[in-house]
C-alpha atoms as a PDB file:
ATOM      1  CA  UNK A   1      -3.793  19.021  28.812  1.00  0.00           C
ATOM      2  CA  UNK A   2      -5.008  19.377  32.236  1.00  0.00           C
ATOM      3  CA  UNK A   3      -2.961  17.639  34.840  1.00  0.00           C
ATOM      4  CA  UNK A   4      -5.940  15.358  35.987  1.00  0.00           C
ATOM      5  CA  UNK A   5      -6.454  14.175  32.456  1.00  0.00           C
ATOM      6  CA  UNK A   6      -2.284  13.729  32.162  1.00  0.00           C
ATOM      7  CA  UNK A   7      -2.311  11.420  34.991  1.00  0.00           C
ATOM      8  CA  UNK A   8      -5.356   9.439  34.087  1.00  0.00           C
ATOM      9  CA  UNK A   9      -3.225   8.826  30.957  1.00  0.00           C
ATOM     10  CA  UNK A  10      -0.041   8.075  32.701  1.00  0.00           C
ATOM     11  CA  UNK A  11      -2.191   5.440  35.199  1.00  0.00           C
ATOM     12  CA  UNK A  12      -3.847   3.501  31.851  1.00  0.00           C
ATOM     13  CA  UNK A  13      -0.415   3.316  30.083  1.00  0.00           C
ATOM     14  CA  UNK A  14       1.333   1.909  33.180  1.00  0.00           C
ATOM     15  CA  UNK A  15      -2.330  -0.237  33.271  1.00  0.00           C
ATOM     16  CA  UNK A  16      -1.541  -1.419  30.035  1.00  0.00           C
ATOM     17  CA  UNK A  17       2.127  -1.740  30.090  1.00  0.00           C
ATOM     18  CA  UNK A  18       1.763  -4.178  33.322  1.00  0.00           C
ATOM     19  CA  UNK A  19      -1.265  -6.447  31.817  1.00  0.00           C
ATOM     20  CA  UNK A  20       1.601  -6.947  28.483  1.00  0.00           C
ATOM     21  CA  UNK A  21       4.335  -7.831  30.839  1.00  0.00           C
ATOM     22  CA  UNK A  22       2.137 -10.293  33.358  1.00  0.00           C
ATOM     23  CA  UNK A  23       0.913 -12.221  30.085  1.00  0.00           C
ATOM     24  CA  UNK A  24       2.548 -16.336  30.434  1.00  0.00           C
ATOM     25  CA  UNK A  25       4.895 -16.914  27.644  1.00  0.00           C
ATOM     26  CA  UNK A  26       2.101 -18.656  26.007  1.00  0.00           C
ATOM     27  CA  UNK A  27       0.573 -15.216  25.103  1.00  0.00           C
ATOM     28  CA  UNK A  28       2.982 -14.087  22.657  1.00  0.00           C
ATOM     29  CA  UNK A  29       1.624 -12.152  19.644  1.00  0.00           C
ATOM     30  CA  UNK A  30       0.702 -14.225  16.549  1.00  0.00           C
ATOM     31  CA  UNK A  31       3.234 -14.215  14.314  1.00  0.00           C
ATOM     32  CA  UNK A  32       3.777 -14.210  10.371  1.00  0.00           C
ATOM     33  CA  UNK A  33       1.478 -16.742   8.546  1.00  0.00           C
ATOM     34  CA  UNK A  34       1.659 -18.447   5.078  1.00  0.00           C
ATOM     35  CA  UNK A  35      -0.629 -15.185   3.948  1.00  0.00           C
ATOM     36  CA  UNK A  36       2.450 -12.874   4.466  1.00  0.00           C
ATOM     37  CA  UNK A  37       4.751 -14.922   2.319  1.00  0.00           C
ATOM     38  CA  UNK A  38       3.704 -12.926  -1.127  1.00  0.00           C
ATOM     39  CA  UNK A  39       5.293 -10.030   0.679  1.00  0.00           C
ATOM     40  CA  UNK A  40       8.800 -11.590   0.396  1.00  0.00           C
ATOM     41  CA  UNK A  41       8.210 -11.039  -3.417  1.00  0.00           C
ATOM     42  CA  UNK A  42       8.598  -7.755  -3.540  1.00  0.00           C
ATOM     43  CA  UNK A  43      11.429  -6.937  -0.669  1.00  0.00           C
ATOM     44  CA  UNK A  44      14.115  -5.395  -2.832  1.00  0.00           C
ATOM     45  CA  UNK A  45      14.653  -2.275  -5.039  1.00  0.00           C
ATOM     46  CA  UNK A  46      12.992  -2.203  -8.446  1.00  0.00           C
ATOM     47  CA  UNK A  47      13.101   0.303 -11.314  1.00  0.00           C
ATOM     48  CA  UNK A  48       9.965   1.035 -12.507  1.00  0.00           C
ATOM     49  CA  UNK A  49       8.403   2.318 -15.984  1.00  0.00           C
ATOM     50  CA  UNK A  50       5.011   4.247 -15.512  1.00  0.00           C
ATOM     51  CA  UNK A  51       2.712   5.783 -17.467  1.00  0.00           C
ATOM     52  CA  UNK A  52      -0.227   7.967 -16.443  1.00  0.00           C
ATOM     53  CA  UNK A  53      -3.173   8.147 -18.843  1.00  0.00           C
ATOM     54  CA  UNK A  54      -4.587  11.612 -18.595  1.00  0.00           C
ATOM     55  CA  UNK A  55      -7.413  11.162 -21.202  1.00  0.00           C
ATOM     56  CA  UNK A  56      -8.883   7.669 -22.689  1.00  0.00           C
ATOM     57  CA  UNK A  57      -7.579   7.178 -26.373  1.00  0.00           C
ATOM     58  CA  UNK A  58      -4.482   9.807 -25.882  1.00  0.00           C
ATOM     59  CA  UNK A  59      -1.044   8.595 -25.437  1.00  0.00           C
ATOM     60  CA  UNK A  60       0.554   8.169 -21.469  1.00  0.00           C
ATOM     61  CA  UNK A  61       2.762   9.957 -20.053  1.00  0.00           C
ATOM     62  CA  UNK A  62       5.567   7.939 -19.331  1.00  0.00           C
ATOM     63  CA  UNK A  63       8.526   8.557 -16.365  1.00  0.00           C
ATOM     64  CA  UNK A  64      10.871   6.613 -14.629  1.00  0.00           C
ATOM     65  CA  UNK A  65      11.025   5.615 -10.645  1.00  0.00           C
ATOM     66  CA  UNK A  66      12.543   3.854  -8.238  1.00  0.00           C
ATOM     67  CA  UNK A  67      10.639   1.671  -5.601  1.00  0.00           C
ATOM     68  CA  UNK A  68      12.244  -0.058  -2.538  1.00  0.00           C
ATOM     69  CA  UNK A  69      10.468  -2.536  -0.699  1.00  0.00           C
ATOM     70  CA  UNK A  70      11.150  -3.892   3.050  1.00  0.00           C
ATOM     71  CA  UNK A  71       9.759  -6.404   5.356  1.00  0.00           C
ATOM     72  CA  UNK A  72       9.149  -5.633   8.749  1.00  0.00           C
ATOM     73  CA  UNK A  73       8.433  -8.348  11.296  1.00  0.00           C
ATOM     74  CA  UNK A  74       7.521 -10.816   8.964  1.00  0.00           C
ATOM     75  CA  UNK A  75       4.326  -8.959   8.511  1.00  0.00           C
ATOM     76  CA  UNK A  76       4.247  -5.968   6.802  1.00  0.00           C
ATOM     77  CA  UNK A  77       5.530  -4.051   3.516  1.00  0.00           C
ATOM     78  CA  UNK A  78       6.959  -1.216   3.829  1.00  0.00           C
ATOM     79  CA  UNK A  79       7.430   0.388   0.439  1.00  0.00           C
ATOM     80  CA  UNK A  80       9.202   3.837  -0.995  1.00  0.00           C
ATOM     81  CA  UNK A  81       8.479   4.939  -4.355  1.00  0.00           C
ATOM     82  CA  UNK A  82      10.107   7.768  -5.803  1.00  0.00           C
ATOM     83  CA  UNK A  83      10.668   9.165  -9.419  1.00  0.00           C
ATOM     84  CA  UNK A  84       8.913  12.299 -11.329  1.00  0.00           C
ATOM     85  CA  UNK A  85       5.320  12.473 -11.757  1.00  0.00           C
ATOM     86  CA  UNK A  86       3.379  15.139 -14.373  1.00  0.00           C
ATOM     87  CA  UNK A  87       7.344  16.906 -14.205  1.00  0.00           C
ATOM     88  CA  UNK A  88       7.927  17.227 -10.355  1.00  0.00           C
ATOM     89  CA  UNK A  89       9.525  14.851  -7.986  1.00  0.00           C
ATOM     90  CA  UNK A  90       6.782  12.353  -6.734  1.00  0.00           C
ATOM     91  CA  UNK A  91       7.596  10.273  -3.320  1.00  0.00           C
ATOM     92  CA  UNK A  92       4.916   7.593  -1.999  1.00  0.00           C
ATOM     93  CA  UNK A  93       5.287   5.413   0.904  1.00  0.00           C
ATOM     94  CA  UNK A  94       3.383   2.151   1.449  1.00  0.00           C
ATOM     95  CA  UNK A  95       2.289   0.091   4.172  1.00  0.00           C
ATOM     96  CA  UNK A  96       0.885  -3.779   2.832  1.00  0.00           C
ATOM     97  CA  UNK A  97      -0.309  -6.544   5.438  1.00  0.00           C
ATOM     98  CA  UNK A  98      -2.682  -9.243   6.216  1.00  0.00           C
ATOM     99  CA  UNK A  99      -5.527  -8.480   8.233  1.00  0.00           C
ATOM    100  CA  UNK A 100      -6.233 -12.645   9.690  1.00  0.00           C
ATOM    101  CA  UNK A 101      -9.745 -11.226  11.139  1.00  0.00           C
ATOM    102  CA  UNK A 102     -11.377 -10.055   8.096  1.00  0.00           C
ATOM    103  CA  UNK A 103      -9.124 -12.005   6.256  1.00  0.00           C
ATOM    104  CA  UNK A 104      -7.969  -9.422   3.599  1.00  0.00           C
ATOM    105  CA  UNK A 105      -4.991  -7.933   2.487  1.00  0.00           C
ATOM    106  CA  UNK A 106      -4.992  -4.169   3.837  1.00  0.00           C
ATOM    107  CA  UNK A 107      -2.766  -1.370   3.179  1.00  0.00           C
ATOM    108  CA  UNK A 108      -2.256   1.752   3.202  1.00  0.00           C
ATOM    109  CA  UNK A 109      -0.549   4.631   0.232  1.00  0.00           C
ATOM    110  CA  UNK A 110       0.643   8.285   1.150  1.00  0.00           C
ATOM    111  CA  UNK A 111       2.332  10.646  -1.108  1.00  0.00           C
ATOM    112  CA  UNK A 112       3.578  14.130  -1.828  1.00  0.00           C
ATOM    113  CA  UNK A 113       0.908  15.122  -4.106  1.00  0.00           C
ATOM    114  CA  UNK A 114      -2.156  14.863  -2.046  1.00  0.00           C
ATOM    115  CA  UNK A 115      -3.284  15.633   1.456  1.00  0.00           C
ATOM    116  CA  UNK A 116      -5.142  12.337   1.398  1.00  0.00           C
ATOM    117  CA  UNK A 117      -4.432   8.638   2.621  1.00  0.00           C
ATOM    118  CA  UNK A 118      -5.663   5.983   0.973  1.00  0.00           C
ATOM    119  CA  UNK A 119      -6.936   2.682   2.927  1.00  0.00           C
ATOM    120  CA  UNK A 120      -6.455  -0.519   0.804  1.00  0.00           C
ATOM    121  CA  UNK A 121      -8.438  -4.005   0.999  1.00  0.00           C
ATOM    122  CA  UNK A 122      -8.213  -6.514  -1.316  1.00  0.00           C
ATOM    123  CA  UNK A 123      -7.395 -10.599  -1.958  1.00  0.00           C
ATOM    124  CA  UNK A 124      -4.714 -12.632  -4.001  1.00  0.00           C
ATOM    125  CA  UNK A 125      -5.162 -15.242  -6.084  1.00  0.00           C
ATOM    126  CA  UNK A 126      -2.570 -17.576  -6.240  1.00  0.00           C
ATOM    127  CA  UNK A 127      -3.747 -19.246  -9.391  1.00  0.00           C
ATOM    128  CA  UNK A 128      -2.877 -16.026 -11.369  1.00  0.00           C
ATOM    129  CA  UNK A 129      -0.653 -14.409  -8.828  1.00  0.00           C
ATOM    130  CA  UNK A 130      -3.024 -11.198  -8.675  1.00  0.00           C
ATOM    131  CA  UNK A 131      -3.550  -8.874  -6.191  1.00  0.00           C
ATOM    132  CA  UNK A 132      -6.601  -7.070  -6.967  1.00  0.00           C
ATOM    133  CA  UNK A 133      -7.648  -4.577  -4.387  1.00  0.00           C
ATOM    134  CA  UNK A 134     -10.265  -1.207  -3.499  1.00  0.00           C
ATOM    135  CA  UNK A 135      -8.477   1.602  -2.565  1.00  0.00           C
ATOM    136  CA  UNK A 136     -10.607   4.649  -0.916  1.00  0.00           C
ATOM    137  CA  UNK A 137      -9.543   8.128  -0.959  1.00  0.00           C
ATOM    138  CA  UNK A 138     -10.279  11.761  -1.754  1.00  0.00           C
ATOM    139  CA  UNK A 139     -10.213  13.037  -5.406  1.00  0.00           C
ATOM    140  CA  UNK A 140      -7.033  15.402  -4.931  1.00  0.00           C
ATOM    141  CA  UNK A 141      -8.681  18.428  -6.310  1.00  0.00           C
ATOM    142  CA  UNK A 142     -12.176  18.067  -5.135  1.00  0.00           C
ATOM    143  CA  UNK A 143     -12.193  16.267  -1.795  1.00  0.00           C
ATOM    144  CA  UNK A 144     -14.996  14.071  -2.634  1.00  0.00           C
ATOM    145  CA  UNK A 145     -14.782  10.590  -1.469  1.00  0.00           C
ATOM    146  CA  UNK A 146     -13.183   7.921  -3.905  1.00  0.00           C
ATOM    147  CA  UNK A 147     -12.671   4.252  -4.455  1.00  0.00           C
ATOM    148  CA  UNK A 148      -9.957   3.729  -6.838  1.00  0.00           C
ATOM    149  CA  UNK A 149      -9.647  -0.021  -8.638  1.00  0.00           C
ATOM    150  CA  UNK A 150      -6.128  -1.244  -8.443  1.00  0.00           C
ATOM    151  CA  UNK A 151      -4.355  -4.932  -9.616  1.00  0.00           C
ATOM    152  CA  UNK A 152      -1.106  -6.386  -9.125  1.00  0.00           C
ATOM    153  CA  UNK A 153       0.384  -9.127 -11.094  1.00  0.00           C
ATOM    154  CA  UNK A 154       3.602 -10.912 -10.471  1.00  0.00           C
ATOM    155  CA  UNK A 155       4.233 -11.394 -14.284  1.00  0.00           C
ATOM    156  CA  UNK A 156       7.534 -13.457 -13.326  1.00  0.00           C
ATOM    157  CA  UNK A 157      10.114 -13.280 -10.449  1.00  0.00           C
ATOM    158  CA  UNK A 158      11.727 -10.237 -11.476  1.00  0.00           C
ATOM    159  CA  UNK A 159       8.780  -8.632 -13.187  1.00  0.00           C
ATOM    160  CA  UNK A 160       5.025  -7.122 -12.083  1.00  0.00           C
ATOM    161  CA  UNK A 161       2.834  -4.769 -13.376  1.00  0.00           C
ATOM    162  CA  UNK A 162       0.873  -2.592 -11.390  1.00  0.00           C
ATOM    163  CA  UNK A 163      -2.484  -1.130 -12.372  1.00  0.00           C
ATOM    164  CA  UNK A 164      -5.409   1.537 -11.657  1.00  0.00           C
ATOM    165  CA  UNK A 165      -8.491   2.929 -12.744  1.00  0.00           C
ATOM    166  CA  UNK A 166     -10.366   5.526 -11.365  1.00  0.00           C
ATOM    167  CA  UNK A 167     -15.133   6.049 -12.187  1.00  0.00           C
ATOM    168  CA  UNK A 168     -14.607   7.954 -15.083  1.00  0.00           C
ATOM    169  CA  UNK A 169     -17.569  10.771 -16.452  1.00  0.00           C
ATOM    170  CA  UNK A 170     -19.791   7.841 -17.121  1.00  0.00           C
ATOM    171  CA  UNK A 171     -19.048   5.734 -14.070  1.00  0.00           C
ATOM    172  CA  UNK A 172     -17.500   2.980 -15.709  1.00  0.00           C
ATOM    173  CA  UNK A 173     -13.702   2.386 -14.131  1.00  0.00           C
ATOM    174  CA  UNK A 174     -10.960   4.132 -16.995  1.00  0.00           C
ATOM    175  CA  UNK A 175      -7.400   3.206 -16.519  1.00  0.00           C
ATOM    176  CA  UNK A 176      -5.526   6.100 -15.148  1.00  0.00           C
ATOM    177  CA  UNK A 177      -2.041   4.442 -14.042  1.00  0.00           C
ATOM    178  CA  UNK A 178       0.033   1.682 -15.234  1.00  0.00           C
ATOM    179  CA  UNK A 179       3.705   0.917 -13.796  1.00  0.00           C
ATOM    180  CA  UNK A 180       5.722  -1.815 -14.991  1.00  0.00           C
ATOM    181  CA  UNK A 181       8.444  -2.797 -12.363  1.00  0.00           C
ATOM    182  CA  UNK A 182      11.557  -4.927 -13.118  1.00  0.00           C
ATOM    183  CA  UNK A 183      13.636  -6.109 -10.401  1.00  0.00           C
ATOM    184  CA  UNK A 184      16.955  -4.343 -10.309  1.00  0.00           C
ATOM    185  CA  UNK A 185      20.069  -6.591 -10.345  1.00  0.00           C
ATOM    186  CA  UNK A 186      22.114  -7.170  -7.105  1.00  0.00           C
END
């Protein structure tokens, strides 16, 4: 980096770093709102039971896994999922949230098996305590652009179930992933 274009970085940190400080108390950052409170759900470790359907009408293949969940400020999810997937060792992180401007649930899902993140909006329903959200992405082995269909359901307080489905052939959504979590005993 040239040192002209270091310094101009230094100078709008400082910039920035003064304008934070000089803000009255008044200014503090928004905090938690009733929104975040379905994240409290899922703080905790949890055994999970999934099954990945590799073609409609054939039998899942089913593994074990292990998902921890944390909050962080209040305000976010931050999730670690790891078990065996297709016979290898499979580790995804999460990242869940409420966006208060566009008034969605956002998140984001990285994992071992693909060079691709995926960005997550979606809404919850109280009524039926259901998540259901978009997910966008890259198809792992082509590259090509992908919006993946994915619910949660808080099935009870130690139970949820976790789904996905993928445009199949025929562009209708197929299941592709189901997990069943159960809260693991303290």
């Amino acid at each position: 980096m040239p040192s002209h274009s270091f310094a101009l970085v230094v100078r709008f940190s400082a910039v920035a770093l003064v304008g934070f400080i000089a803000q009255p108390a008044a200014a503090q950052p928004p905090g938690p709102t009733q929104e975040h409170e379905i994240f409290k759900h899922d703080v905790g470790t949890w055994d999970a039971t999934m099954k990945l359907f590799h073609t409609p009408g054939e039998e899942p293949t089913v593994s074990k896994a292990t998902e921890t969940g944390e909050l962080v400020g209040g305000m976010w999810l931050v999730t670690r999922f790891e078990g065996q997937m297709m016979g290898m060792p499979f580790t995804g992180i999460g990242q869940w949230g409420y966006d208060p401007a566009e008034k969605k649930y956002v998140g984001t899902w990285i994992d071992n098996m693909t060079p691709y993140m995926q960005t997550i909006r979606g809404d919850f329903d109280p009524a039926t305590k259901t998540m259901t959200a978009v997910s966008e992405s890259r198809d792992p082995m082509s590259g090509e652009k992908i919006a993946y269909r994915q619910t949660t359901r808080r099935v009870d307080d130690d139970t949820r179930l976790f789904e996905m489905s993928m445009p199949g052939e025929n562009g209708e959504y197929q299941k592709m992933l189901e997990i069943e979590y159960k809260r693991r005993a303290k």
